[in-house]
C-alpha atoms as a PDB file:
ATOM      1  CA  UNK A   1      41.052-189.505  28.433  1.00  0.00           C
ATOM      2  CA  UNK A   2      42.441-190.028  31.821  1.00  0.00           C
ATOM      3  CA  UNK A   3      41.302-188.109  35.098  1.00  0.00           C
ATOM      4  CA  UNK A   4      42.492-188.167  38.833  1.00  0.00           C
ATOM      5  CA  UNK A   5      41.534-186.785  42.101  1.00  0.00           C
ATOM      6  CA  UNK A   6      44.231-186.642  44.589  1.00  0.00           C
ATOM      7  CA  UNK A   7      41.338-186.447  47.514  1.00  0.00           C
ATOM      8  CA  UNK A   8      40.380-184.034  49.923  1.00  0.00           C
ATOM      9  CA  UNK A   9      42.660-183.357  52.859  1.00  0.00           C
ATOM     10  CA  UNK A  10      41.808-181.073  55.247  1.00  0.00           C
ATOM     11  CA  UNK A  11      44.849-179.014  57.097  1.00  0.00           C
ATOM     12  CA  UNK A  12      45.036-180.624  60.972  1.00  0.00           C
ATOM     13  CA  UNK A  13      43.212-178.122  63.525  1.00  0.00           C
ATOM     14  CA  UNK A  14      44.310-179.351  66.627  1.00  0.00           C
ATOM     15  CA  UNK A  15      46.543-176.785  67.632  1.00  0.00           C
ATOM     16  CA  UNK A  16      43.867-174.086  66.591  1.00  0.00           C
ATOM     17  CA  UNK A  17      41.642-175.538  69.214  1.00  0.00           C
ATOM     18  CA  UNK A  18      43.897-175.721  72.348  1.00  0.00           C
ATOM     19  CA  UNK A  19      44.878-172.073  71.001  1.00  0.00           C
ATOM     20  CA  UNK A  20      41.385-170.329  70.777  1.00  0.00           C
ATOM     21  CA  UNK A  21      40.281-172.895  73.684  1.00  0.00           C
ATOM     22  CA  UNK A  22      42.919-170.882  75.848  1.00  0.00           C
ATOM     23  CA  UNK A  23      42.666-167.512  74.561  1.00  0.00           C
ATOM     24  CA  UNK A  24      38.433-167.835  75.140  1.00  0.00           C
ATOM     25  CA  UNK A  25      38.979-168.721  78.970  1.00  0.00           C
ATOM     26  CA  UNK A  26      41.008-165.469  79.443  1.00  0.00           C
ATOM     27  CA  UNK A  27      38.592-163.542  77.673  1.00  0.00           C
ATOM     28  CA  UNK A  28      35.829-164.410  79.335  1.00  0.00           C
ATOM     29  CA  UNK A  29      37.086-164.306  82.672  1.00  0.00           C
ATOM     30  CA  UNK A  30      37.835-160.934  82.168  1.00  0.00           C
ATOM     31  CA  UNK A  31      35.009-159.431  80.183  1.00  0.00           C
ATOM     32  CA  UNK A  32      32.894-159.733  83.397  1.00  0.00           C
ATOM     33  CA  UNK A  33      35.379-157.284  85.328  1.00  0.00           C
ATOM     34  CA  UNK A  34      35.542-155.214  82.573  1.00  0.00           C
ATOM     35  CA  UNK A  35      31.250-154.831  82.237  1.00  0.00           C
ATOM     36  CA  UNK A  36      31.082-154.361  85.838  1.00  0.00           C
ATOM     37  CA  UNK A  37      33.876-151.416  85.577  1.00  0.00           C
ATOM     38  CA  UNK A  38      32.567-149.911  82.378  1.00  0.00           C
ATOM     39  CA  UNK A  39      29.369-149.075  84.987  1.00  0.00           C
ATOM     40  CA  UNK A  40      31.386-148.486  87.695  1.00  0.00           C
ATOM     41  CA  UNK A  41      33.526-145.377  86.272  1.00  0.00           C
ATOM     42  CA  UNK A  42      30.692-144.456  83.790  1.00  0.00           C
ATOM     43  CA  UNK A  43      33.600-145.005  81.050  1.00  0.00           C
ATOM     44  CA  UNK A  44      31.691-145.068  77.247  1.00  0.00           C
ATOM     45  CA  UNK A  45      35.282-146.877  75.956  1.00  0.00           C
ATOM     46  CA  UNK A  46      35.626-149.532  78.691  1.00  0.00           C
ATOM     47  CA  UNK A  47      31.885-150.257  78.137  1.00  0.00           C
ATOM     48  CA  UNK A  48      32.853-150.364  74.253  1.00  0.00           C
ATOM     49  CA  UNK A  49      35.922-152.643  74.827  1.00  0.00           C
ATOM     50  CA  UNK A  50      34.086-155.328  77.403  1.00  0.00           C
ATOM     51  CA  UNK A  51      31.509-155.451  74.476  1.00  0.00           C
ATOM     52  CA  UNK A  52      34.229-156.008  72.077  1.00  0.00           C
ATOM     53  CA  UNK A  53      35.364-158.361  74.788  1.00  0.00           C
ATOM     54  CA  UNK A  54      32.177-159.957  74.506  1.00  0.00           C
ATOM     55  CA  UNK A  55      32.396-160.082  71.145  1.00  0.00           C
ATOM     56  CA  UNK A  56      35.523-162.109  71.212  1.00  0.00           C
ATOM     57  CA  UNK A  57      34.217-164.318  73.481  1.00  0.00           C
ATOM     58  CA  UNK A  58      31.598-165.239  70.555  1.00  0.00           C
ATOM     59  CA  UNK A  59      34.149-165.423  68.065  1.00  0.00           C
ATOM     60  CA  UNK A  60      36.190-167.527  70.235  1.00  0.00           C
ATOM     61  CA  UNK A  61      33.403-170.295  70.884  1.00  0.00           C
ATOM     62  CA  UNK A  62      32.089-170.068  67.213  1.00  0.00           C
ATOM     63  CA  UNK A  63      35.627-170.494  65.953  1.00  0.00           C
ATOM     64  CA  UNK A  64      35.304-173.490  68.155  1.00  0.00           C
ATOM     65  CA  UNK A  65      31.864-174.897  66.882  1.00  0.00           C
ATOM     66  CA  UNK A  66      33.407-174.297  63.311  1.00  0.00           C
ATOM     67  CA  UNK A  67      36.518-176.518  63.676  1.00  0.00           C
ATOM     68  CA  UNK A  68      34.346-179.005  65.461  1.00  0.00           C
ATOM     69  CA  UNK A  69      31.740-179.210  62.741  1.00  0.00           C
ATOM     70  CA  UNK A  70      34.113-179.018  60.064  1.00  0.00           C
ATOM     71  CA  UNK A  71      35.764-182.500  61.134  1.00  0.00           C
ATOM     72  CA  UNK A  72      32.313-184.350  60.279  1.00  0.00           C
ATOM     73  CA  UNK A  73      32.583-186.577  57.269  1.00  0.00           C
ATOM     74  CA  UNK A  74      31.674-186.059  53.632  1.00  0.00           C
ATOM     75  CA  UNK A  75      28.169-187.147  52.880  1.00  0.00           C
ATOM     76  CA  UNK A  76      25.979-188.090  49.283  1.00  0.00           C
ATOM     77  CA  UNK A  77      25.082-184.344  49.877  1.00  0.00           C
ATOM     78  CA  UNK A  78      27.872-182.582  50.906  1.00  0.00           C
ATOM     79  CA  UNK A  79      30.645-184.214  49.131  1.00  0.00           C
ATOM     80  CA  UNK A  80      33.393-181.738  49.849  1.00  0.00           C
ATOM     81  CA  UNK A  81      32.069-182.267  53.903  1.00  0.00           C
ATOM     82  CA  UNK A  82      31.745-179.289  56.116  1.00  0.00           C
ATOM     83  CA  UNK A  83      34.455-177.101  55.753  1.00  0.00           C
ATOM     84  CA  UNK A  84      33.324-174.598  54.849  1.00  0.00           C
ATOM     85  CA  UNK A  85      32.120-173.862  58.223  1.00  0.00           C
ATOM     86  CA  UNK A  86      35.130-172.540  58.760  1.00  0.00           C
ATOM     87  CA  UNK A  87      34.780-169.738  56.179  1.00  0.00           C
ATOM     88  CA  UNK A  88      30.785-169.020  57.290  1.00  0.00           C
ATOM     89  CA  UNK A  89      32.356-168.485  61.083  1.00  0.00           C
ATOM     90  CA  UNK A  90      34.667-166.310  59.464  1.00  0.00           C
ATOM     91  CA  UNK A  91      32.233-164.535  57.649  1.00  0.00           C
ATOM     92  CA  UNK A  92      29.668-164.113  60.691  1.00  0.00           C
ATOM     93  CA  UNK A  93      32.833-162.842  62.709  1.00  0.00           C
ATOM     94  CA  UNK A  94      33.498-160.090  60.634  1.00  0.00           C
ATOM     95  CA  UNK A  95      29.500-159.028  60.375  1.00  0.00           C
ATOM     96  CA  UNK A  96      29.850-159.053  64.231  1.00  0.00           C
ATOM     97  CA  UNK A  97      32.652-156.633  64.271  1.00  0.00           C
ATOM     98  CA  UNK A  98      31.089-154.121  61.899  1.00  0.00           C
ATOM     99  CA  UNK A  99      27.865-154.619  64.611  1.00  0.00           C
ATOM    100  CA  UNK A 100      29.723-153.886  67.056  1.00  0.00           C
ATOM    101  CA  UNK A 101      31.239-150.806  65.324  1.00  0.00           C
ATOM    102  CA  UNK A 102      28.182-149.464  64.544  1.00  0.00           C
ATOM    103  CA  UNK A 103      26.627-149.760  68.262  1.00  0.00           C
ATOM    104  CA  UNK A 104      29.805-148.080  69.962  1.00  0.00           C
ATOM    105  CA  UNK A 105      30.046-144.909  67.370  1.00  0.00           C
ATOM    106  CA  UNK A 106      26.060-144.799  67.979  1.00  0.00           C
ATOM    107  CA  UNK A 107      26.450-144.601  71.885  1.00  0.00           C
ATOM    108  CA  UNK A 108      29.412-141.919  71.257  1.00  0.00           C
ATOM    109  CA  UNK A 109      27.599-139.232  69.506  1.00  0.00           C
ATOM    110  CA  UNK A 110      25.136-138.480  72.551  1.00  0.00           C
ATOM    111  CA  UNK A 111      28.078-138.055  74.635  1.00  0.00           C
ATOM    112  CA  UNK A 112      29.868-135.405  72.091  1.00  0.00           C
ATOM    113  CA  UNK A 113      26.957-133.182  73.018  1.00  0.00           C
ATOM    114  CA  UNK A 114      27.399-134.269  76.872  1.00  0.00           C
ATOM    115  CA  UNK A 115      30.380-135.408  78.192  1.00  0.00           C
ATOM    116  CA  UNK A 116      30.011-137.504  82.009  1.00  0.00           C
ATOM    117  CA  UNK A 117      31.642-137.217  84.201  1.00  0.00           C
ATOM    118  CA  UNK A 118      34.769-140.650  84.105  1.00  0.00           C
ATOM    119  CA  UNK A 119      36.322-142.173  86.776  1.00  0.00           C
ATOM    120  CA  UNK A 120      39.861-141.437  85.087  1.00  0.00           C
ATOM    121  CA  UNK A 121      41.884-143.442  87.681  1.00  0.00           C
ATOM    122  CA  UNK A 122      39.960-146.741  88.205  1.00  0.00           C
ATOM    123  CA  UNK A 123      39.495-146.717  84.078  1.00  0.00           C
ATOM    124  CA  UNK A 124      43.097-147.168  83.555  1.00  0.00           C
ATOM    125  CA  UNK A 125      43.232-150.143  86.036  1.00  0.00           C
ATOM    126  CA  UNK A 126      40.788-151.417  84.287  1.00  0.00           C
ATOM    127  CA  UNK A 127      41.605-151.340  81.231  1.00  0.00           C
ATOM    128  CA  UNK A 128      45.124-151.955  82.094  1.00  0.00           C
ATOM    129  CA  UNK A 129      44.473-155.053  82.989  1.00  0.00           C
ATOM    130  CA  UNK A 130      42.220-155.744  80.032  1.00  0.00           C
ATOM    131  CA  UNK A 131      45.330-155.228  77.981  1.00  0.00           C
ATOM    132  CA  UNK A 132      47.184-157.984  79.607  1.00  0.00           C
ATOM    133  CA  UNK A 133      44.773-160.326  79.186  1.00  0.00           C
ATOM    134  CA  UNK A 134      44.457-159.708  75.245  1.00  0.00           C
ATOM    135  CA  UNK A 135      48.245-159.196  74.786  1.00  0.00           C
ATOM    136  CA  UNK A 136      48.438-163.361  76.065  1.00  0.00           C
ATOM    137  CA  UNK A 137      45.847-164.009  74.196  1.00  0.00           C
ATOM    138  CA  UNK A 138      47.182-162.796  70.953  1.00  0.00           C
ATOM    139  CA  UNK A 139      50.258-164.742  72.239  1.00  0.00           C
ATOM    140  CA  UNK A 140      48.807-167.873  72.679  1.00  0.00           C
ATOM    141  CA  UNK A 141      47.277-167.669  69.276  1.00  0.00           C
ATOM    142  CA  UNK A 142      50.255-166.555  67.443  1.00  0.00           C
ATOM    143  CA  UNK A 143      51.873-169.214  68.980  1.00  0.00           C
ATOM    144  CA  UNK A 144      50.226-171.859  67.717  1.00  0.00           C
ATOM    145  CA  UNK A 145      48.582-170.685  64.652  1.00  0.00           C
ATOM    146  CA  UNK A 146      50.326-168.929  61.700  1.00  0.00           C
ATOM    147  CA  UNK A 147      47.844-166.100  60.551  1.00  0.00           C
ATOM    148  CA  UNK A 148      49.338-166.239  57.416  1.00  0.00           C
ATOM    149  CA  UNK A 149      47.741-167.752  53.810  1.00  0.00           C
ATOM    150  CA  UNK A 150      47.785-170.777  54.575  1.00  0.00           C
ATOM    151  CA  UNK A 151      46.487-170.302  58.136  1.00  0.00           C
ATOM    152  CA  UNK A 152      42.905-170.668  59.017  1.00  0.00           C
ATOM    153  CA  UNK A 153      40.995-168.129  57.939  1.00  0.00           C
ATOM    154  CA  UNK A 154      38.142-169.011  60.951  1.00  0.00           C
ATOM    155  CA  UNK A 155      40.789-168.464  63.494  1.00  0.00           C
ATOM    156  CA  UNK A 156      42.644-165.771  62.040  1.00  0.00           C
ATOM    157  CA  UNK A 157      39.357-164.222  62.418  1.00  0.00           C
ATOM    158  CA  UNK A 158      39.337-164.871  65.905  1.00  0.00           C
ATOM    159  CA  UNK A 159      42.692-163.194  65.911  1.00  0.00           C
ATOM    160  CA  UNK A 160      41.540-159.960  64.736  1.00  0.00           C
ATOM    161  CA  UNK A 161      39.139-159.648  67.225  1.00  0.00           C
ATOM    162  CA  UNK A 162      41.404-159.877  70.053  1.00  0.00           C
ATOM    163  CA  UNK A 163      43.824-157.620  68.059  1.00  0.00           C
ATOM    164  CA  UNK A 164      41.261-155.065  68.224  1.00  0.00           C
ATOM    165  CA  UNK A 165      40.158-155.464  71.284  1.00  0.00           C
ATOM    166  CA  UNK A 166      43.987-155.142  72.582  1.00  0.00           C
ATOM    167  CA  UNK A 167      43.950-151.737  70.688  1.00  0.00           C
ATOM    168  CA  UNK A 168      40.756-150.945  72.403  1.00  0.00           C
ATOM    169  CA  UNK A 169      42.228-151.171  75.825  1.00  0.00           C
ATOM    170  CA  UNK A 170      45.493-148.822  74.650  1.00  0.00           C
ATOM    171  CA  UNK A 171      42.871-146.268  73.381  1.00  0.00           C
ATOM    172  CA  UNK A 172      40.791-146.944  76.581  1.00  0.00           C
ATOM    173  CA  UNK A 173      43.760-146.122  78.926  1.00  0.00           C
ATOM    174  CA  UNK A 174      45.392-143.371  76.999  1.00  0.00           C
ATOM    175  CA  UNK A 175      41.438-141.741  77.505  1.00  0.00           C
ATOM    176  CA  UNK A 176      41.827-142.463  81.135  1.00  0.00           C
ATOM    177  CA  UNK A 177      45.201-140.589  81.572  1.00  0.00           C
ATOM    178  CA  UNK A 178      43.652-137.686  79.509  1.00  0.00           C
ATOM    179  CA  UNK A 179      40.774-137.872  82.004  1.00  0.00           C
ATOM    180  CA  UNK A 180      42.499-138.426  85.322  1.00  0.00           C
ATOM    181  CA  UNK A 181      45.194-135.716  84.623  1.00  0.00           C
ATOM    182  CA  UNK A 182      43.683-132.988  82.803  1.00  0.00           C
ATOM    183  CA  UNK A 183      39.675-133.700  83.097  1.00  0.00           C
ATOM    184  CA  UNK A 184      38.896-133.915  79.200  1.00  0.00           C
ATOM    185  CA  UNK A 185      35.997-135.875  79.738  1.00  0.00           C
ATOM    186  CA  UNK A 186      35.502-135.945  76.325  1.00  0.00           C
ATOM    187  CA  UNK A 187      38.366-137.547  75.525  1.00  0.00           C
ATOM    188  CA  UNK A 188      36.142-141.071  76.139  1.00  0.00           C
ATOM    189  CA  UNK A 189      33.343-141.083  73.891  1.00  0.00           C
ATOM    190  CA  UNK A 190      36.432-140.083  71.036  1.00  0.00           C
ATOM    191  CA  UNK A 191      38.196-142.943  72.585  1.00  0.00           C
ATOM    192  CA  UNK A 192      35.349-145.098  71.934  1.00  0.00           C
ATOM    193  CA  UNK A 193      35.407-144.215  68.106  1.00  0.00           C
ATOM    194  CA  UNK A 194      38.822-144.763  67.326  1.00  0.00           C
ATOM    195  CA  UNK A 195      37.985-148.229  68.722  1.00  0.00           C
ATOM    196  CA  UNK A 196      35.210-148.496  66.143  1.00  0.00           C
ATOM    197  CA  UNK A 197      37.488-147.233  63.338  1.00  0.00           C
ATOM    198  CA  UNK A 198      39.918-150.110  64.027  1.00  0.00           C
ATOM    199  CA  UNK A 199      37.482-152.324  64.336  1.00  0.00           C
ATOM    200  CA  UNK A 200      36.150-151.654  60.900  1.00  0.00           C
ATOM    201  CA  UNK A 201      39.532-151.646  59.518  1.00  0.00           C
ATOM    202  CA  UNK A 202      40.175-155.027  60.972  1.00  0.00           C
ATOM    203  CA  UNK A 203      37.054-156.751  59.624  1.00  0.00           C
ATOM    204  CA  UNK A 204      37.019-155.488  56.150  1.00  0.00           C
ATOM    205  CA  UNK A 205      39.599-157.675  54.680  1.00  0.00           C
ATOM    206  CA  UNK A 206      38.118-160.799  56.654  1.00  0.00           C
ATOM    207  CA  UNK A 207      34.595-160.095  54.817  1.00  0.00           C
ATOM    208  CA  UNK A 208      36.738-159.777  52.036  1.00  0.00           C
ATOM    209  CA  UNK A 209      38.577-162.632  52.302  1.00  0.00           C
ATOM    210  CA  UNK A 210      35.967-165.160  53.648  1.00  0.00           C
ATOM    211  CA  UNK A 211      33.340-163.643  50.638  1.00  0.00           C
ATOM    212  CA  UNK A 212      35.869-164.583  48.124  1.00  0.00           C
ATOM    213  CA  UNK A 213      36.128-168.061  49.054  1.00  0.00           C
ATOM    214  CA  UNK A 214      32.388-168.678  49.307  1.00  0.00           C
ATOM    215  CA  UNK A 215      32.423-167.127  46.087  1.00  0.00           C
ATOM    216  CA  UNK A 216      35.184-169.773  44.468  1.00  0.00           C
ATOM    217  CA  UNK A 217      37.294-167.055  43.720  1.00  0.00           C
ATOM    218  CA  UNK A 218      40.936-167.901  43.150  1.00  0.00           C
ATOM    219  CA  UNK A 219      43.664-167.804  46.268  1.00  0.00           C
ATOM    220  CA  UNK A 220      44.511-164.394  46.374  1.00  0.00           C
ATOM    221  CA  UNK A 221      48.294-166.207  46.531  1.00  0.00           C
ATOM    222  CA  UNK A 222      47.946-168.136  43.567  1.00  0.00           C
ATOM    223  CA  UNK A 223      48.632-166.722  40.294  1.00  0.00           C
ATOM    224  CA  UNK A 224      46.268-168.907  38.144  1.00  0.00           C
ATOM    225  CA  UNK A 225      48.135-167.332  34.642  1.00  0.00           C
ATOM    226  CA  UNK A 226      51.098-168.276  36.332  1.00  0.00           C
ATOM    227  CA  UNK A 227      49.296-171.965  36.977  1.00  0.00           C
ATOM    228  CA  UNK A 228      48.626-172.126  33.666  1.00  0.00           C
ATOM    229  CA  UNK A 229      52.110-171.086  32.139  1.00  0.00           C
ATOM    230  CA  UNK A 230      53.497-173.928  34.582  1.00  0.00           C
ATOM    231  CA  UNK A 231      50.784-176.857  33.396  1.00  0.00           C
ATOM    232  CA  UNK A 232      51.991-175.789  29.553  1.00  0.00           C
ATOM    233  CA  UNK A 233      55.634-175.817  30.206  1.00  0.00           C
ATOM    234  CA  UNK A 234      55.225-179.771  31.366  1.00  0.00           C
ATOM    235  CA  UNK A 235      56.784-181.813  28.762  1.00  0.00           C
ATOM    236  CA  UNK A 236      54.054-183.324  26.237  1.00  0.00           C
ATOM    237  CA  UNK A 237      51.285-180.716  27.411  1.00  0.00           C
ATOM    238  CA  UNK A 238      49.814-179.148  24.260  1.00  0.00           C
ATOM    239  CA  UNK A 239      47.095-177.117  25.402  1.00  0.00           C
ATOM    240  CA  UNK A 240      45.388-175.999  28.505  1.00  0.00           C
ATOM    241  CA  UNK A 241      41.566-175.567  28.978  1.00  0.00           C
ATOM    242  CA  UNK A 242      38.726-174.941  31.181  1.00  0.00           C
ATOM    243  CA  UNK A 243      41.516-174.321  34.282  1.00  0.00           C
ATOM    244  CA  UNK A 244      39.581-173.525  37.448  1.00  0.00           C
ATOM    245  CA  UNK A 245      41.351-172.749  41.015  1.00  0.00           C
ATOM    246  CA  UNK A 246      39.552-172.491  44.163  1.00  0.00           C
ATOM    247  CA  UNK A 247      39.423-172.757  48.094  1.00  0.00           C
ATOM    248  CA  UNK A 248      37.999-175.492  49.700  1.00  0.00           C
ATOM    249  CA  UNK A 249      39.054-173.640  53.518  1.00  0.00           C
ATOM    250  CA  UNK A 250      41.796-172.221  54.306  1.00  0.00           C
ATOM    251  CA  UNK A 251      44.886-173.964  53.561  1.00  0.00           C
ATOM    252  CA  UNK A 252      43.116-176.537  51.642  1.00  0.00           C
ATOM    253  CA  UNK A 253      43.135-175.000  47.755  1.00  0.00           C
ATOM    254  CA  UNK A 254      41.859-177.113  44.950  1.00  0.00           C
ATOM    255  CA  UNK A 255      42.521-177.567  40.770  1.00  0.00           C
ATOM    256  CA  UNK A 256      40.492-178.799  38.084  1.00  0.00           C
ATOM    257  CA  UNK A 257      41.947-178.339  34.185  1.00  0.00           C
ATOM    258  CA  UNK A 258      41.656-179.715  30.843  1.00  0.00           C
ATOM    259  CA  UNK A 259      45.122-180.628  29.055  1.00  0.00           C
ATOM    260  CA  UNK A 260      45.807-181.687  25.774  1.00  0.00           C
ATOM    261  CA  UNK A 261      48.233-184.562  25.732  1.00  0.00           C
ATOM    262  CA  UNK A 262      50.843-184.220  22.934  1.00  0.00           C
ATOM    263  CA  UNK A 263      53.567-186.998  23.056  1.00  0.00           C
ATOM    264  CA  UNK A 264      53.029-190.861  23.026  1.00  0.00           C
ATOM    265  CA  UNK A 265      53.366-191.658  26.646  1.00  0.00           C
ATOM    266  CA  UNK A 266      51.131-193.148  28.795  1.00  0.00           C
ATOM    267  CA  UNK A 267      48.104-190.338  29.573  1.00  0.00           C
ATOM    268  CA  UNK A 268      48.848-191.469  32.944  1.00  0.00           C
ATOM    269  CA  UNK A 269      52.500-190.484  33.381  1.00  0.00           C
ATOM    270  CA  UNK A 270      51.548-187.011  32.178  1.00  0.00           C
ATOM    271  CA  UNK A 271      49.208-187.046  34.439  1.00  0.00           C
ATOM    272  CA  UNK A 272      51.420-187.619  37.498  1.00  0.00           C
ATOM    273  CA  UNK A 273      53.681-185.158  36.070  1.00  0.00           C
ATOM    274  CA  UNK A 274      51.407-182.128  36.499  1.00  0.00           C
ATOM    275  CA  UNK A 275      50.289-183.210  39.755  1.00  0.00           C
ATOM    276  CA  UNK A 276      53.717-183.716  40.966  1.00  0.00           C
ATOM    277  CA  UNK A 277      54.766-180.188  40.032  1.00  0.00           C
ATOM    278  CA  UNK A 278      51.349-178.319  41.348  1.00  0.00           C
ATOM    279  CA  UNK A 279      51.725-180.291  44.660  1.00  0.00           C
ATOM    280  CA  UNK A 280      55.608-179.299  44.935  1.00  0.00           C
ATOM    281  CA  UNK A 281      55.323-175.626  42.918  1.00  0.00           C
ATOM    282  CA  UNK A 282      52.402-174.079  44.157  1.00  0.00           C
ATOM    283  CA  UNK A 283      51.406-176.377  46.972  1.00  0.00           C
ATOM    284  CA  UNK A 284      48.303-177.904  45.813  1.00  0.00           C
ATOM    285  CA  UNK A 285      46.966-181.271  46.386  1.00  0.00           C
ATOM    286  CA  UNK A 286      43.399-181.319  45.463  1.00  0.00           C
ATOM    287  CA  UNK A 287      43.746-182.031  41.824  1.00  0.00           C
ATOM    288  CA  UNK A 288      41.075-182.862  38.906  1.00  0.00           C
ATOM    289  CA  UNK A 289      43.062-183.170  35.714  1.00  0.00           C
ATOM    290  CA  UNK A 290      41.130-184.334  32.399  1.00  0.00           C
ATOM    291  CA  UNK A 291      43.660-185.442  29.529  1.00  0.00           C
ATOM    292  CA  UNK A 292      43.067-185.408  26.075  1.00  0.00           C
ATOM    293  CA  UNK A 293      44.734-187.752  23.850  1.00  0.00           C
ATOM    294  CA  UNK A 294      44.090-186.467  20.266  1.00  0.00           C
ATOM    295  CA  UNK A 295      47.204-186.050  18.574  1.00  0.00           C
ATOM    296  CA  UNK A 296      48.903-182.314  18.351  1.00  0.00           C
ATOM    297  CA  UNK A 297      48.447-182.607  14.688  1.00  0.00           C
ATOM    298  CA  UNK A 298      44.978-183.359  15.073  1.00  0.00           C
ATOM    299  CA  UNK A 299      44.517-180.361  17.084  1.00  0.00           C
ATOM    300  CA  UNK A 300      47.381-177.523  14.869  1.00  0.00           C
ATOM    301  CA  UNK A 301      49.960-178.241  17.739  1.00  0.00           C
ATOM    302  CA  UNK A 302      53.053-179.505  16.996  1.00  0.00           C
ATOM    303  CA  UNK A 303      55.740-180.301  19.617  1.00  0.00           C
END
């Protein structure tokens, strides 16, 4: 029997941090303008899109406390190390969005009933200017982070949120044209949930995807039959057993499998063999392989 472990690398997070380091200093600058003009026009969707703004704004900085944490070093109790802090802020970020769902389509139905009065022109300023600030920081983070499965799930996370929130402030100032030109007042609180909607829609697949790596569930873009056809079709690989694929964090998958060695080689140039062609097939470099050396007679194989 012969086993290796080719280690545990995490992916490099630097540019994640300048990235949602950038995109939080926008956000924050303007959520305040957008709070103080949500009261100011009496506007139910610009209050609902500076609390989504707010909500970013928390995403943002625990994206931030995730990628810092998750650089600590392995310990005797935590021998994988922290990164799976990444995942939990990913997790916690898409709780927070269904919140925040929740609380705007709560504050809308009251004002079905009763409509206020909206300050139509000074909402579309507003929210105007909203828009440009989530439309850079989208940029910013597209720019330097590629959402997709390889990417970091933590910050793609992040992503979403301002991708909502950007969609907030379109709904936001197509309610304050309805308002300002034709007085449907009621045009905001529906505003408001349409937000909500996309904001549900957004987070579902991050709980998804987040709960299915703190469950060890395999890559949704790894085939793990397709794993296993490829571990088989190595020269002098009899059988495959007890194959297992996982996610460490995002962009950093992992292997463990049982193989049946079925040639006279060295177990150990099998061995590199498999690890060679998961690294350069499928991309994988955290590898556990087990080798068997019992003959393929011994075992009703024959090459």
């Amino acid at each position: 029997m012969d086993h290796v472990d080719a280690g545990t690398r995490a992916p490099a997070r630097g540019r994640d941090t300048r990235a949602l380091t950038v995109t939080l200093a926008l956000v924050a600058a303007y959520m305040v303008a957008e709070i103080v003009g949500g009261i100011v026009t009496n506007s139910l969707a610009l209050l609902a899109d500076s609390a989504h703004m707010l909500g970013d704004a928390a995403a943002l900085g625990l994206a931030l406390f995730a990628i810092w944490f998750a650089r600590r070093p392995a310990t005797a109790k935590h021998t994988y190390g922290f990164y799976r802090t990444e995942i939990l802020a990913a997790l916690a970020n898409g709780a927070t969005l269904i919140a925040i769902a929740i609380s705007i389509i709560v504050s809308a139905y009251g004002r079905f009933r009763v409509p206020p009065e909206v300050r139509g022109g000074l909402l579309i300023v507003i929210a105007g200017g909203g828009l440009l600030v989530n439309l850079v920081g989208l940029w910013v983070l597209h720019a330097e982070h590629a959402t997709g499965a390889r990417g970091s799930l933590n910050v793609h996370g992040a992503w979403l949120h301002v991708l909502t929130d950007t969609l907030g402030s379109v709904q936001a100032i197509i309610a304050g044209v309805l308002i300002w030109t034709v007085g449907w007042h009621w045009v905001d609180p529906l505003a408001s949930v349409l937000i909500a909607l996309l904001v549900v829609y957004s987070a579902w697949e991050l709980l998804r995807a987040s709960t299915a790596v703190l469950m060890e569930g395999a890559p949704g873009h790894i085939d793990v039959d397709e794993v296993r056809e490829a571990i088989l079709a190595t020269p002098g690989v009899g059988a495959v057993d007890d194959l297992h694929v996982w996610t460490i964090t995002s962009g950093l998958e992992a292997i463990s499998v049982h193989v049946l060695a079925c040639d006279d080689r060295p177990p150990r140039t099998l061995l590199n063999e498999v690890r060679a062609m998961l690294r350069t097939r499928f991309r994988i470099d955290h590898v556990t392989i087990q080798v068997e050396t019992e003959s393929c007679d011994e075992a009703g194989l024959h090459p």
